[in-house]
Protein backbone atom coordinates (compact mmCIF):
# COMPACT_ATOMS: atom_id res chain seq x y z
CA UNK A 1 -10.14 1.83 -0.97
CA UNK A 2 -8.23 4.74 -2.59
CA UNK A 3 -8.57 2.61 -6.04
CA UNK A 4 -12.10 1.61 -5.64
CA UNK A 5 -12.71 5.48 -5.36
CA UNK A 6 -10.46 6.84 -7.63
CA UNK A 7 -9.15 4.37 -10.09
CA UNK A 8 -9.66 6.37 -12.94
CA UNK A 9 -7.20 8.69 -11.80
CA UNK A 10 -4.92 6.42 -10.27
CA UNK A 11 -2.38 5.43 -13.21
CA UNK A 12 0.27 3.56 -11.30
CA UNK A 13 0.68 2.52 -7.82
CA UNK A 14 3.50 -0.31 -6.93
CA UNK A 15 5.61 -0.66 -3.56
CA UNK A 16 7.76 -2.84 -1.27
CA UNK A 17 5.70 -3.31 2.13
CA UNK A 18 7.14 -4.50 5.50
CA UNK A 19 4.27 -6.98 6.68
CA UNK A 20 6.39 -8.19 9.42
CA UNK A 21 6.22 -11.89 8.35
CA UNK A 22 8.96 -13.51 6.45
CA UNK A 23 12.04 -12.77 6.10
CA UNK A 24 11.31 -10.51 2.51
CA UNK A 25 8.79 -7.68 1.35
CA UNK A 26 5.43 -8.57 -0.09
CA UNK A 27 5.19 -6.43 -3.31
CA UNK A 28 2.22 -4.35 -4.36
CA UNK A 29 1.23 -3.39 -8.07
CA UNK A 30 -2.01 -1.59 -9.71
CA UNK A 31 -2.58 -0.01 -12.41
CA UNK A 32 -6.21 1.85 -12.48
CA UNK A 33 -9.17 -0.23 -10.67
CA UNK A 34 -6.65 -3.20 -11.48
CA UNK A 35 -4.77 -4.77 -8.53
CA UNK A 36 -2.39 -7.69 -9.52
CA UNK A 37 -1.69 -9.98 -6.57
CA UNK A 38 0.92 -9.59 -4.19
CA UNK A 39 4.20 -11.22 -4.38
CA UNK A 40 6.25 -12.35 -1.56
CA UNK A 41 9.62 -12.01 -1.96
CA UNK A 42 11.97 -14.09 0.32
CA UNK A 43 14.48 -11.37 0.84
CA UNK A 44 14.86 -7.67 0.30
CA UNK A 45 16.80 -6.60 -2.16
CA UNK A 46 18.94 -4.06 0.69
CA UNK A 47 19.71 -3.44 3.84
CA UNK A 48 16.53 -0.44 4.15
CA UNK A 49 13.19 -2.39 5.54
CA UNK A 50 11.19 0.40 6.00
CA UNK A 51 7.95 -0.42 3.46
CA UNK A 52 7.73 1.86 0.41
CA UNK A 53 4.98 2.89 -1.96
CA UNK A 54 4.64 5.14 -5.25
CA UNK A 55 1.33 6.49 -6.67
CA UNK A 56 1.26 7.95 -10.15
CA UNK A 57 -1.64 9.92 -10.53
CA UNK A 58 -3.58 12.46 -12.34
CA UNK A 59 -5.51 15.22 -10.62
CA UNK A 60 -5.61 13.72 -6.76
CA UNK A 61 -3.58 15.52 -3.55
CA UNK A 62 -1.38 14.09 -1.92
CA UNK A 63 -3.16 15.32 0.90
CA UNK A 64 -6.33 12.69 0.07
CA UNK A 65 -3.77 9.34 -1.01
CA UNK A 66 -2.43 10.41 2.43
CA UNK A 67 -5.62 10.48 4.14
CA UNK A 68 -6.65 7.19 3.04
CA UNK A 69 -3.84 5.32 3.48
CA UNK A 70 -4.50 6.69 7.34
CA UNK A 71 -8.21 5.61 7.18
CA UNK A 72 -6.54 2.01 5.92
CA UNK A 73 -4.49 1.32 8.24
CA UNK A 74 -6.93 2.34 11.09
CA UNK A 75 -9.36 0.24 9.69
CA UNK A 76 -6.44 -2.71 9.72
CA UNK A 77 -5.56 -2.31 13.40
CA UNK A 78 -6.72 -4.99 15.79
CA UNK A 79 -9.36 -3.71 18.37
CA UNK A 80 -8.46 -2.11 21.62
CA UNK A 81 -9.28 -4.35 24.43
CA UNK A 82 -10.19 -2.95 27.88
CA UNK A 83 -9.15 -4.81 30.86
């Protein structure tokens, strides 16, 4: 979403996610309105598993990347299901 908006201003974005499946990372890289397919590694390269991501950008907070990583991972979470 943030690189449909903002691609222009989004020079570089790569990072090491923790999907939960697998025993490695699945690895993110973009450059602009370009995203390159992921790549699943089978291991991680340390011990650390926490996921990881890097923006490189020009003239965007880091309030708003913030915001819409939030607004993605809402959108990701499987519905609440009353009883």
């Amino acid at each position: 979403m943030l690189l449909h908006s903002h691609g222009a201003d989004i020079l570089r974005v790569k990072g090491m996610l923790n999907v939960g499946t697998g025993s490695g990372p699945v690895v993110v890289h973009g450059v602009q309105h370009l995203v390159h397919p992921p790549d699943h590694l089978p291991q991680w390269p340390d011990d650390d598993r926490s996921s990881r991501i890097i923006f490189i950008v020009r003239d965007l907070s880091h309030d708003l990347i913030e915001r819409s990583l939030a607004a993605f991972i809402r959108l990701g979470a499987p519905p609440l299901v009353e009883a």
